[in-house]
C-alpha atoms as a PDB file:
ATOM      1  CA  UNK A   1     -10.192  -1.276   7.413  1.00  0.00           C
ATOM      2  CA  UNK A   2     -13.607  -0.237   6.228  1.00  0.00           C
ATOM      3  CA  UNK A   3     -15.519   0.058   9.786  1.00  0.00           C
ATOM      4  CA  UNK A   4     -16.818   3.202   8.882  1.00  0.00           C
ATOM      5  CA  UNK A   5     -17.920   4.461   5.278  1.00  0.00           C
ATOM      6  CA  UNK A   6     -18.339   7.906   4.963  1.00  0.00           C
ATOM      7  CA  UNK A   7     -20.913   9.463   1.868  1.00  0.00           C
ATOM      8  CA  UNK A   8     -20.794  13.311   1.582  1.00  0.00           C
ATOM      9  CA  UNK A   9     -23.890  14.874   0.272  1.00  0.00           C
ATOM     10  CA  UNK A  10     -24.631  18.305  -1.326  1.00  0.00           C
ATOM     11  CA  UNK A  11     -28.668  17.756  -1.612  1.00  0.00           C
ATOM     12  CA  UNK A  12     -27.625  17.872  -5.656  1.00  0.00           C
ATOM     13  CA  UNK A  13     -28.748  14.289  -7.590  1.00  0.00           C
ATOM     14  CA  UNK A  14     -25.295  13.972  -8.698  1.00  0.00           C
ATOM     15  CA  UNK A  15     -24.422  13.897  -5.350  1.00  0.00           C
ATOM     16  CA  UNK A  16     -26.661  11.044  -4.293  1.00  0.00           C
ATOM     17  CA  UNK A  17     -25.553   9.150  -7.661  1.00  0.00           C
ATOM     18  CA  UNK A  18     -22.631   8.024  -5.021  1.00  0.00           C
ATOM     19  CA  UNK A  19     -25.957   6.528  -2.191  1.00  0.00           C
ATOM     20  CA  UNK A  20     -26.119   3.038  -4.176  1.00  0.00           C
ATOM     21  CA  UNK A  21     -22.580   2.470  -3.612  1.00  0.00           C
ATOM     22  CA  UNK A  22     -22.626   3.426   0.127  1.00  0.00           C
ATOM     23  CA  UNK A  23     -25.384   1.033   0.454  1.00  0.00           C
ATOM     24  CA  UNK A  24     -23.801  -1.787  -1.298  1.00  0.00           C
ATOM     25  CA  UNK A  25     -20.647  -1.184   0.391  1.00  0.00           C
ATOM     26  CA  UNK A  26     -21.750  -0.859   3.946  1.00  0.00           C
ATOM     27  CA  UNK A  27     -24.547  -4.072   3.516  1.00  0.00           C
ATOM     28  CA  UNK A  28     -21.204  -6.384   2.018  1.00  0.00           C
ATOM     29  CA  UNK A  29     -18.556  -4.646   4.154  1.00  0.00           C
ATOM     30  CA  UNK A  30     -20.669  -4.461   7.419  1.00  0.00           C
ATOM     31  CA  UNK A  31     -19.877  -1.083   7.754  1.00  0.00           C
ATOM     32  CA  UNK A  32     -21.524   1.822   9.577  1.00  0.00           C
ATOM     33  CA  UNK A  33     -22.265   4.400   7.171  1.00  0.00           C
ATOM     34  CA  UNK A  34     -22.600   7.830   7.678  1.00  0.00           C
ATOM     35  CA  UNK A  35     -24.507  10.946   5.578  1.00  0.00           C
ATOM     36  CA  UNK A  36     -22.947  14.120   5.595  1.00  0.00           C
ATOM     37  CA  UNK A  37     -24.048  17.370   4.190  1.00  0.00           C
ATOM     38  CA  UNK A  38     -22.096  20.609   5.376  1.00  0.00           C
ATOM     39  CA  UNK A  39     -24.277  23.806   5.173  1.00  0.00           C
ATOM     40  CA  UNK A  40     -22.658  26.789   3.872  1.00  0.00           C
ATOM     41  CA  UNK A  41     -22.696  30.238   6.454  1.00  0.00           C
ATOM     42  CA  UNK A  42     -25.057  31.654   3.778  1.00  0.00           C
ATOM     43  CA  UNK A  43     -27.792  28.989   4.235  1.00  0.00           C
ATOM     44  CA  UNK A  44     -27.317  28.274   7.678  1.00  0.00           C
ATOM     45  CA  UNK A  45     -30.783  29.820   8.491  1.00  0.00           C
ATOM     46  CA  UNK A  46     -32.105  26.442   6.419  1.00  0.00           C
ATOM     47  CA  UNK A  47     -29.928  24.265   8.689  1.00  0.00           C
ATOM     48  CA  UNK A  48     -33.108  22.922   9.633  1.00  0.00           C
ATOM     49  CA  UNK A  49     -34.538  21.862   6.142  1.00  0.00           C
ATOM     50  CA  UNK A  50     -31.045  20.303   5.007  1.00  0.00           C
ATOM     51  CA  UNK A  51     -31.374  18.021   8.321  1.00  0.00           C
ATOM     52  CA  UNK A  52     -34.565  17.103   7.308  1.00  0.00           C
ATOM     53  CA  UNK A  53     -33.694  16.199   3.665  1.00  0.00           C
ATOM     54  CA  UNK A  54     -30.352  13.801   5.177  1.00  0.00           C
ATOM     55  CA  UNK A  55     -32.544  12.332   7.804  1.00  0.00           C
ATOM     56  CA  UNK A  56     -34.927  11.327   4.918  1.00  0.00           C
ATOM     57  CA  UNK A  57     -32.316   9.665   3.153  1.00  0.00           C
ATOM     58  CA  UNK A  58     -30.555   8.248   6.252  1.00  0.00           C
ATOM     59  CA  UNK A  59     -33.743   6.671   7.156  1.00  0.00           C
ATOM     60  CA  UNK A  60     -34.319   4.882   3.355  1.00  0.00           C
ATOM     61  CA  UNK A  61     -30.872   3.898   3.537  1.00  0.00           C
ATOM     62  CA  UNK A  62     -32.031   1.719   6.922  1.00  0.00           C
ATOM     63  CA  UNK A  63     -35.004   0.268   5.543  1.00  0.00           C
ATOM     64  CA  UNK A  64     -33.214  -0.766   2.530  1.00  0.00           C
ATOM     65  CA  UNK A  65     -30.360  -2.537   4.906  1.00  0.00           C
ATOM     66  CA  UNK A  66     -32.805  -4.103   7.776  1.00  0.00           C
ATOM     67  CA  UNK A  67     -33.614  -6.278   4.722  1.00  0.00           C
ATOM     68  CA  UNK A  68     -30.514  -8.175   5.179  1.00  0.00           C
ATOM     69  CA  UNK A  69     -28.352  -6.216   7.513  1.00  0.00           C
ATOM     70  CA  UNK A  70     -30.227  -4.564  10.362  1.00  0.00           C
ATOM     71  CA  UNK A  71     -27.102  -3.974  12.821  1.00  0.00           C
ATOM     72  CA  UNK A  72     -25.967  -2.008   9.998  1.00  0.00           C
ATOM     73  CA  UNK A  73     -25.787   1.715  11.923  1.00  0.00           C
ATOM     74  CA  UNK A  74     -26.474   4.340   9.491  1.00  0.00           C
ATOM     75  CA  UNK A  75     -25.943   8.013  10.717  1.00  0.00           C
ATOM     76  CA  UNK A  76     -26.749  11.438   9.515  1.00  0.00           C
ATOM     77  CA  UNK A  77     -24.524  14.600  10.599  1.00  0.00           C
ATOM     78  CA  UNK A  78     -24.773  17.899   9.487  1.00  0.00           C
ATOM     79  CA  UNK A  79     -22.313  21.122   9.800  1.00  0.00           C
ATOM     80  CA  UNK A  80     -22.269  24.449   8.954  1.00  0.00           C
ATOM     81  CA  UNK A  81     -18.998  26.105   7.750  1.00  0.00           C
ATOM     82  CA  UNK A  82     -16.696  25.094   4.382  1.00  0.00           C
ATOM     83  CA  UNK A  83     -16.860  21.817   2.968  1.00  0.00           C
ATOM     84  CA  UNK A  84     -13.400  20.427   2.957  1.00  0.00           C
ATOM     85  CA  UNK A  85     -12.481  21.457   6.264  1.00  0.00           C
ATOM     86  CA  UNK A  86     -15.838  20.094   8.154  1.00  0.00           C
ATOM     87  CA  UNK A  87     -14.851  16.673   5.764  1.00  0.00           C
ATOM     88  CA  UNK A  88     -11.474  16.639   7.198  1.00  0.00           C
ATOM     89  CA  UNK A  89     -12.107  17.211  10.416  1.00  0.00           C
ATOM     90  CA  UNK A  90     -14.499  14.197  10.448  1.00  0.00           C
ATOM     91  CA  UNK A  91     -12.891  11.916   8.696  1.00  0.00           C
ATOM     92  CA  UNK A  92      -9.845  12.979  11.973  1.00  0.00           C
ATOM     93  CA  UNK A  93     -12.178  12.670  14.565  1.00  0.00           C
ATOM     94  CA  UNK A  94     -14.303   9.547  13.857  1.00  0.00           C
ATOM     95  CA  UNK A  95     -11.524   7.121  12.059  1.00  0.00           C
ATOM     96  CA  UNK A  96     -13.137   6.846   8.998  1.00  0.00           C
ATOM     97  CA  UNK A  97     -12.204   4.339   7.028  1.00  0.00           C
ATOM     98  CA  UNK A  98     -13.355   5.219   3.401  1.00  0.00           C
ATOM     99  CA  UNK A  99     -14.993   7.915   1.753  1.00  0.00           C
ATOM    100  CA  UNK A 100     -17.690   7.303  -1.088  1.00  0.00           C
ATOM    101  CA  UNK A 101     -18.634  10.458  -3.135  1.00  0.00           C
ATOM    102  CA  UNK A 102     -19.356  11.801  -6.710  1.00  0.00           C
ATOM    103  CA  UNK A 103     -16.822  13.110  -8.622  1.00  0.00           C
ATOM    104  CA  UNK A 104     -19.836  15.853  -9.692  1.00  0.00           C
ATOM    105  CA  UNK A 105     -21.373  17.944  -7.099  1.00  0.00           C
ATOM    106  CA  UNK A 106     -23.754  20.869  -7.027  1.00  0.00           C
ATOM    107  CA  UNK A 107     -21.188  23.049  -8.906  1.00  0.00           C
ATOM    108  CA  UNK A 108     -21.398  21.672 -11.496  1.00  0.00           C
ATOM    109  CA  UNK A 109     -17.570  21.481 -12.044  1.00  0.00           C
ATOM    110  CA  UNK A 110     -16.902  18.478 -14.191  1.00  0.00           C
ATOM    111  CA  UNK A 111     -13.371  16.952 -14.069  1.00  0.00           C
ATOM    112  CA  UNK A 112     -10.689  18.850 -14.903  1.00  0.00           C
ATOM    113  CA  UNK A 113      -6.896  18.423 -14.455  1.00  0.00           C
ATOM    114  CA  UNK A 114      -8.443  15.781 -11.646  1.00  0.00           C
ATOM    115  CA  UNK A 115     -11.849  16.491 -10.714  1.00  0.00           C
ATOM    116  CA  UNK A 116     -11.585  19.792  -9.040  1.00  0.00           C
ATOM    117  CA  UNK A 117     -13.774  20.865  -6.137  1.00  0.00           C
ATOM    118  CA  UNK A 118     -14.671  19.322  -3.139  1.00  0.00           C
ATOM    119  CA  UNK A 119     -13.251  15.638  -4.455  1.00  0.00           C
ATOM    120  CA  UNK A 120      -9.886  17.401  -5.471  1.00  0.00           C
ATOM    121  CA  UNK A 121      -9.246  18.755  -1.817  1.00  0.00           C
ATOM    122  CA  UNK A 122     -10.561  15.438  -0.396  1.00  0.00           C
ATOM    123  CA  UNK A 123      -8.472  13.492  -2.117  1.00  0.00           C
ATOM    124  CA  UNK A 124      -5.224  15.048  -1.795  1.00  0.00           C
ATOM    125  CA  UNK A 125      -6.143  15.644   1.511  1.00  0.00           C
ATOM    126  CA  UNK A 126      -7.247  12.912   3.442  1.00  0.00           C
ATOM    127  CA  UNK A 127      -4.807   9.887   4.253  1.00  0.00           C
ATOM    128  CA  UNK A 128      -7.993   6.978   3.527  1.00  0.00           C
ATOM    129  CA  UNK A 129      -8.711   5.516   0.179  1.00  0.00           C
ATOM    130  CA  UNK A 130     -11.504   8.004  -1.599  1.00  0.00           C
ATOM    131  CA  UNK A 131     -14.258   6.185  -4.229  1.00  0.00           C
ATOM    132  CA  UNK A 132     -15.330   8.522  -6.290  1.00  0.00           C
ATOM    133  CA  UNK A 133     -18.750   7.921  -8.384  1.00  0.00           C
ATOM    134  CA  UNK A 134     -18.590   8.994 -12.153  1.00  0.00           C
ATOM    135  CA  UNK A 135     -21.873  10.155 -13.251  1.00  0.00           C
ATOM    136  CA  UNK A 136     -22.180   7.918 -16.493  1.00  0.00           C
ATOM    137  CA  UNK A 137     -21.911   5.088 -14.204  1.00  0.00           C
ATOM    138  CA  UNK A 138     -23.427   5.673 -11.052  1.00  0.00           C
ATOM    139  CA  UNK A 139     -27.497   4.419 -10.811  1.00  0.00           C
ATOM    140  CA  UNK A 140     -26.880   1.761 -13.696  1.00  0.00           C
ATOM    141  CA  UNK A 141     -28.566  -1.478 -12.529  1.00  0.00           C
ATOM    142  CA  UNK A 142     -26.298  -4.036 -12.743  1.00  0.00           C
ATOM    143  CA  UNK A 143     -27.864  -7.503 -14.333  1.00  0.00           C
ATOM    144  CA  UNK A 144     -25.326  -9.351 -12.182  1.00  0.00           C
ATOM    145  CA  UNK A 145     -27.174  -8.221  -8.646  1.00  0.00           C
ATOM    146  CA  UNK A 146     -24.737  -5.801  -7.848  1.00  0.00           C
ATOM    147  CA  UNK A 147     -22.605  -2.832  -8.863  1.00  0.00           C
ATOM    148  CA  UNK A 148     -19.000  -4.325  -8.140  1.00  0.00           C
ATOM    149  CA  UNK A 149     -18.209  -7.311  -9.453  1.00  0.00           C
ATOM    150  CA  UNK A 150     -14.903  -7.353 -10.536  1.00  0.00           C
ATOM    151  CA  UNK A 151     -11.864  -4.926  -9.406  1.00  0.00           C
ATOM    152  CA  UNK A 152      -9.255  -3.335 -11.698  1.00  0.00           C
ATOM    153  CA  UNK A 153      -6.158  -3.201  -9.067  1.00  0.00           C
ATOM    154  CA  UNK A 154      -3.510  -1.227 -11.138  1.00  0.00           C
ATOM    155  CA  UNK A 155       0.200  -1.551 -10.193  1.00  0.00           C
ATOM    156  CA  UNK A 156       3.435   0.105 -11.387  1.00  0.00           C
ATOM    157  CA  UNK A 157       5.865  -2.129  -9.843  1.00  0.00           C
ATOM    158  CA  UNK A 158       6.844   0.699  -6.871  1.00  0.00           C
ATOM    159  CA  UNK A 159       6.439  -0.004  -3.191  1.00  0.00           C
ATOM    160  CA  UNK A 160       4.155   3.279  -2.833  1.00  0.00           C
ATOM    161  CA  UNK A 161       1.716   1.930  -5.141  1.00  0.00           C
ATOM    162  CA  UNK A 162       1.658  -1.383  -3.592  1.00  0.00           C
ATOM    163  CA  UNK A 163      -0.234   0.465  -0.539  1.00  0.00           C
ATOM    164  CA  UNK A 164      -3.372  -0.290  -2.979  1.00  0.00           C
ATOM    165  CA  UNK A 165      -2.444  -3.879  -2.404  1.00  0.00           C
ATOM    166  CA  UNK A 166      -4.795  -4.032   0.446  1.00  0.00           C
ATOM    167  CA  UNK A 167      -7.460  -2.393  -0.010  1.00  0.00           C
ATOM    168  CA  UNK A 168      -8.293  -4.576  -3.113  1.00  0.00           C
ATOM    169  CA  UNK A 169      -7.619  -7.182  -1.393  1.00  0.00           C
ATOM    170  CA  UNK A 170      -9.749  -6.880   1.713  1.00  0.00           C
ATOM    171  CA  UNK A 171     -12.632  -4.824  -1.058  1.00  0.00           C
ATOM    172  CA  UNK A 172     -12.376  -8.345  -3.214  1.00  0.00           C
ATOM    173  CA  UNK A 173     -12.728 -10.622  -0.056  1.00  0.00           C
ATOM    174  CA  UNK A 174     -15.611  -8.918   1.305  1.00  0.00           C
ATOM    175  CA  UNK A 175     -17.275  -8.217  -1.378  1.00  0.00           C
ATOM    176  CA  UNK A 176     -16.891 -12.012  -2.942  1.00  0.00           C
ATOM    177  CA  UNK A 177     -15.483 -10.812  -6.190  1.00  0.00           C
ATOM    178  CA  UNK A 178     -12.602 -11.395  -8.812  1.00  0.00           C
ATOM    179  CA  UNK A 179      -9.221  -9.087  -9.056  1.00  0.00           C
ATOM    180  CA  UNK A 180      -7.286  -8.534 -12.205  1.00  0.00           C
ATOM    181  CA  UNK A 181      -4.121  -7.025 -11.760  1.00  0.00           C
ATOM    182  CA  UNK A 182      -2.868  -4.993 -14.139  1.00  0.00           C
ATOM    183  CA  UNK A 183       0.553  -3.596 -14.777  1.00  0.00           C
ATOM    184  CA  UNK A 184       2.178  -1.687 -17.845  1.00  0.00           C
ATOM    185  CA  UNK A 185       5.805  -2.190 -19.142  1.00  0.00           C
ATOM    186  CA  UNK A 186       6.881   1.087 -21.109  1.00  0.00           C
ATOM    187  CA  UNK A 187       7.622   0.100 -23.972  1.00  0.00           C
ATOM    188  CA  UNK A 188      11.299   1.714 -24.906  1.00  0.00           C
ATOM    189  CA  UNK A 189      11.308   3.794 -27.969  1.00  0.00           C
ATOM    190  CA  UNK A 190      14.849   5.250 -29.105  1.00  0.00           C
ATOM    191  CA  UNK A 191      16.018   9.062 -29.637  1.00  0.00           C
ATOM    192  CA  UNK A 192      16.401  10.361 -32.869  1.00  0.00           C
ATOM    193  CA  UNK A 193      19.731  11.216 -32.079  1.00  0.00           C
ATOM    194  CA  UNK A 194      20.617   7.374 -30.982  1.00  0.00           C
ATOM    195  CA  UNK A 195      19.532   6.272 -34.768  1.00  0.00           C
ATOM    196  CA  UNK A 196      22.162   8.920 -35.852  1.00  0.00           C
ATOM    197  CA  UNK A 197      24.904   6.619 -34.865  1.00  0.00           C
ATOM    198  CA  UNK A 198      27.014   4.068 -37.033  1.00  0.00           C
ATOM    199  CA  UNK A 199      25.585   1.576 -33.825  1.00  0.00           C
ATOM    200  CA  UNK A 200      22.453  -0.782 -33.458  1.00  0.00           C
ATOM    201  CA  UNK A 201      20.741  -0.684 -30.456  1.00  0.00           C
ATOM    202  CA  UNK A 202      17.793  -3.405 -30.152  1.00  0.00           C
ATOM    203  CA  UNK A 203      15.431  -1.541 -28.171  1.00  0.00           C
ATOM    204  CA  UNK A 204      12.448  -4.198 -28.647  1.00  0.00           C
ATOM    205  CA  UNK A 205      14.350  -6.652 -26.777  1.00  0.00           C
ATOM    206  CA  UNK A 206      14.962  -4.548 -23.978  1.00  0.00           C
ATOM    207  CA  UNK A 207      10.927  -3.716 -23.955  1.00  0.00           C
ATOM    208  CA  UNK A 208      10.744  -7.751 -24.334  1.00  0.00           C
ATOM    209  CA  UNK A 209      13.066  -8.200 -21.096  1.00  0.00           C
ATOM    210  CA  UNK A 210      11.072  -5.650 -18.890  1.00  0.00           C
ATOM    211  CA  UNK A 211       7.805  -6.935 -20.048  1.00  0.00           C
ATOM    212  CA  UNK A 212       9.161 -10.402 -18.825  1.00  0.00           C
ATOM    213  CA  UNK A 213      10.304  -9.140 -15.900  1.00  0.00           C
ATOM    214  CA  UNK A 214       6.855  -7.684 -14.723  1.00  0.00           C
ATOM    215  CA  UNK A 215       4.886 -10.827 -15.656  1.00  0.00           C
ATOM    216  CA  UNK A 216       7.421 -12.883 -13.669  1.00  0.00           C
ATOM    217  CA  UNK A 217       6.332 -10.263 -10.540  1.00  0.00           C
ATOM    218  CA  UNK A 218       2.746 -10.392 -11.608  1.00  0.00           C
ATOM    219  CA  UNK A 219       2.654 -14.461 -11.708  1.00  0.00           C
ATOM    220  CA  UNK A 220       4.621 -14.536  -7.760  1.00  0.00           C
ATOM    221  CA  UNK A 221       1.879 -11.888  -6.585  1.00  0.00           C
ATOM    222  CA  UNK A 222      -1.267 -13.455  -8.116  1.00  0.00           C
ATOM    223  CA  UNK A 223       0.100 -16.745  -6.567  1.00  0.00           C
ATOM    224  CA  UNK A 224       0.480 -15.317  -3.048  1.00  0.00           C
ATOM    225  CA  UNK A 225      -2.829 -13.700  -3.181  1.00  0.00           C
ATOM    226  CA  UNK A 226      -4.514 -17.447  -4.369  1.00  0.00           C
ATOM    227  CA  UNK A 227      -3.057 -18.143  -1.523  1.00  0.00           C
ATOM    228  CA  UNK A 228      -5.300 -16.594   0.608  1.00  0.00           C
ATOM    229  CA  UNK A 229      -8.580 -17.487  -1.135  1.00  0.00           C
ATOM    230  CA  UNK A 230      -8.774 -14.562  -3.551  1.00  0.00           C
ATOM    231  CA  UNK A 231      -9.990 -14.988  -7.213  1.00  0.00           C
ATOM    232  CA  UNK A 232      -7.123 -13.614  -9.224  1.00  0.00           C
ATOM    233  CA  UNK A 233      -5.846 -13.298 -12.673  1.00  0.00           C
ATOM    234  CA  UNK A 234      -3.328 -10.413 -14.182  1.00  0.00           C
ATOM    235  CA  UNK A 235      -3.132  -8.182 -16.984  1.00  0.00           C
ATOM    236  CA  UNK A 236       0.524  -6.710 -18.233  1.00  0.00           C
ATOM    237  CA  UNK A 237       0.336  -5.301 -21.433  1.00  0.00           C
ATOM    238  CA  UNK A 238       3.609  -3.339 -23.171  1.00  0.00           C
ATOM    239  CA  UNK A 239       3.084   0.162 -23.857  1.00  0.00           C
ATOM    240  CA  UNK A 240       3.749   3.628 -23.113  1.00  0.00           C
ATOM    241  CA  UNK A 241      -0.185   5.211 -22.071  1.00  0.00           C
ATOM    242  CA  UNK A 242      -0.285   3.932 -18.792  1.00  0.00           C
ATOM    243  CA  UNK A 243      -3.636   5.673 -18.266  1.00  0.00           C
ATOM    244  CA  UNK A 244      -5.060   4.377 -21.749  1.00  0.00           C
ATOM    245  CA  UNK A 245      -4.434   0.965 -21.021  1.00  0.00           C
ATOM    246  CA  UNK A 246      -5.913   1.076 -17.490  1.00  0.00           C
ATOM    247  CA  UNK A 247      -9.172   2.677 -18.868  1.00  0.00           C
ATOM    248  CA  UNK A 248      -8.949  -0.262 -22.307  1.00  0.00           C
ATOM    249  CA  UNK A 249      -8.218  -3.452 -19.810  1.00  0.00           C
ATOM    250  CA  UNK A 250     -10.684  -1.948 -17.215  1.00  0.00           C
ATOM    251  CA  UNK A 251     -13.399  -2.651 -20.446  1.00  0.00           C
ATOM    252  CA  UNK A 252     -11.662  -5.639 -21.721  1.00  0.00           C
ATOM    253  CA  UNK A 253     -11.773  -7.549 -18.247  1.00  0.00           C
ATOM    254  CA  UNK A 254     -15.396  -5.723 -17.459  1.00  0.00           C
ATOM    255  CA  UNK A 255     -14.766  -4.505 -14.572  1.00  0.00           C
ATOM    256  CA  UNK A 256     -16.640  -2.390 -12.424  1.00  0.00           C
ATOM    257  CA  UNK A 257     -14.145  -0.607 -10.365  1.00  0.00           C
ATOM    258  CA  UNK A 258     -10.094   0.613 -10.940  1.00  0.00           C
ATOM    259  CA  UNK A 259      -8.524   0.543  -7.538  1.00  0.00           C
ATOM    260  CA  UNK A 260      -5.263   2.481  -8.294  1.00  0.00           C
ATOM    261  CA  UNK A 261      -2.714   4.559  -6.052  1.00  0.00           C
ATOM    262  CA  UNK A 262      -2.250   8.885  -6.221  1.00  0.00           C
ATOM    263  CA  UNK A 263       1.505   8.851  -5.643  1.00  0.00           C
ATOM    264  CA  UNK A 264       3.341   5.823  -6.656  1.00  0.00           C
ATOM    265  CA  UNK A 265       7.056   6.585  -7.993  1.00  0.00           C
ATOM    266  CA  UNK A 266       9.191   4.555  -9.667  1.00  0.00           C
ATOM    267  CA  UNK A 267      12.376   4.176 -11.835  1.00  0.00           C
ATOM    268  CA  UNK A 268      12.395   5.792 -15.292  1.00  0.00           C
ATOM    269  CA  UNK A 269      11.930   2.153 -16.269  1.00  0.00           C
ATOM    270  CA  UNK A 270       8.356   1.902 -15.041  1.00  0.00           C
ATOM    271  CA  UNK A 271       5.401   4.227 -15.269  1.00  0.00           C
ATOM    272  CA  UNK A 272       4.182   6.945 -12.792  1.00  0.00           C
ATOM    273  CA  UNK A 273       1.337   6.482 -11.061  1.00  0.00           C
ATOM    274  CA  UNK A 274       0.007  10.212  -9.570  1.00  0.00           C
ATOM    275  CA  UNK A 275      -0.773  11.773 -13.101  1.00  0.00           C
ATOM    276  CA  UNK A 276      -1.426   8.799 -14.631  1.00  0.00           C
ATOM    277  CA  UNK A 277      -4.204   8.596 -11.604  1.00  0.00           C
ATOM    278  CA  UNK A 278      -5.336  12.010 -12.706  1.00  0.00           C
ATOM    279  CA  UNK A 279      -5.869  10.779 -16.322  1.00  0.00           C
ATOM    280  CA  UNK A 280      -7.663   7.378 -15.289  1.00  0.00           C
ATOM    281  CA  UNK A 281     -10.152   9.191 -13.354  1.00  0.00           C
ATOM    282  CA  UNK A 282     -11.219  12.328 -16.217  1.00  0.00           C
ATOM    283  CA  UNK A 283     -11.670   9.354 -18.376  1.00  0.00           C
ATOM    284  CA  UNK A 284     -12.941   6.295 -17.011  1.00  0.00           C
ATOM    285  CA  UNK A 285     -16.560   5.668 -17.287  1.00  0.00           C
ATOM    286  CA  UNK A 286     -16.317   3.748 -14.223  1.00  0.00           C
ATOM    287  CA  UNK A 287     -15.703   4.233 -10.658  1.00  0.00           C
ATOM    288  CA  UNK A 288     -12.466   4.885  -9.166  1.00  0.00           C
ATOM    289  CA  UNK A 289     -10.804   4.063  -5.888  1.00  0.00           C
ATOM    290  CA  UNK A 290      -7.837   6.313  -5.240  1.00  0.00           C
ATOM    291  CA  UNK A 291      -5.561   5.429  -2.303  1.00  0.00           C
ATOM    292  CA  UNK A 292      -3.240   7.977  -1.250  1.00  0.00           C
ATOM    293  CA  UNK A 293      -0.065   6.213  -0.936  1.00  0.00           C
ATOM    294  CA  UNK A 294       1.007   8.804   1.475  1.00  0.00           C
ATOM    295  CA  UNK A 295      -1.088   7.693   4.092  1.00  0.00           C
ATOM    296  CA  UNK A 296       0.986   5.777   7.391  1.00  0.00           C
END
């Protein structure tokens, strides 16, 4: 699944806050990684100094990895034209398998209603999962040896968003580390209008039987996946933030990375995931692997 990493690069530091993870990703994954920087028409007469400065980093990138992976292939290609259409195209052409970028670039243009920019297009774009690097995060040394070491894999009980299933799975396996799942059961809360009536209606209980009803799901998938050699534990929690209690377990379990579908749907008894996705990435102080359920 993850053959080929790809790491966009617009020469900006934010930018290259993503290069750690490419590293770790392609040295643990055994993936060939590629640099790419696309040179806008009105700097193409420096087409020549941009190569130079991804060459440079391709070529610290492959000293870093002949330390314990030499056959790791690490490429650098350069384009000249519009960002989002030269990423497309290569991601197309050369079956990429992931992308790896900041959620920052030389903009400037922090996150927005998503994260705007190049990332927005890419993501709602391309049919591969996208890891985007928040800049709070990204460059942190990690005590632990790495910079993943435990994945957030966030479910809403809908087959779309089951298409994360996976990649966390095959992320988790390669990279030796734990998975909490995590689901949310939306809590029910009654109309004004319904508390008008001469009638009781026990909402809590009906909260209490979905909540149930997901940790009985929860408990048959974590099983399956111990199955198959996979550290696993789960998370459902009752509520009705989806996106605050992604971003509150993600702390409370310490994890280091939310893997979470763009367009899961689901009955009007279970949460959304697409805006919710939106929301998890403005605030999460960590990393963020969106999958575009759309994709296949």
């Amino acid at each position: 699944m993850f053959e080929k990493v790809l790491l966009p690069l617009d020469g900006s530091e934010l930018a290259e806050m993503a290069l750690p993870y490419g590293q770790e990703l392609a040295r643990k994954l055994g993936s060939e990684l590629t640099l790419f920087h696309v040179c806008g028409l009105e700097h193409r007469q420096q087409k020549h100094m941009h190569k130079v400065y991804l060459d440079s980093l391709a070529e610290t990138l492959r000293r870093n990895l002949e330390k314990s992976r030499p056959e790791i292939k690490v490429t650098a290609k350069i384009e000249t034209g519009g960002p989002q259409e030269n990423i497309c195209t290569l991601v197309e052409k050369n079956d990429i398998g992931l992308i790896v970028m900041s959620a920052v670039g030389t903009s400037g243009i922090k996150i927005g209603r998503m994260i705007g920019s190049v990332a927005d297009h890419i993501c709602r774009t391309v049919p591969i999962p996208v890891m985007l690097i928040k800049p709070r995060r990204a460059g942190q040394t990690d005590s632990r040896g790495q910079l993943i070491n435990r994945i957030l894999l966030t479910l809403d009980g809908s087959e779309l968003s089951q298409r994360a299933l996976p990649v966390g799975e095959e992320l988790a396996d390669k990279l030796k580390v734990p998975i909490t799942l995590f689901q949310m059961a939306h809590m029910i809360i009654p109309y004004a209008d319904d508390l008008a009536g001469t009638y009781y209606v026990d909402y809590t209980k009906f909260s209490e039987d979905i909540e149930n009803q997901i940790r009985a799901e929860m408990v048959a998938l974590e099983g399956k996946l111990r199955e198959k050699g996979l550290d696993v534990t789960h998370n459902v929690v009752l509520g009705t933030n989806a996106a605050e209690e992604i971003i509150e377990t993600s702390k409370k379990v310490g994890a280091d990375l939310v893997v979470i579908s763009t367009h899961g749907r689901s009955g009007l008894s279970r949460w959304v995931l697409g805006n919710v996705a939106e929301r998890v990435l403005q605030y999460s102080e960590i990393p963020v692997l969106l999958v575009n359920a759309r994709a296949g």
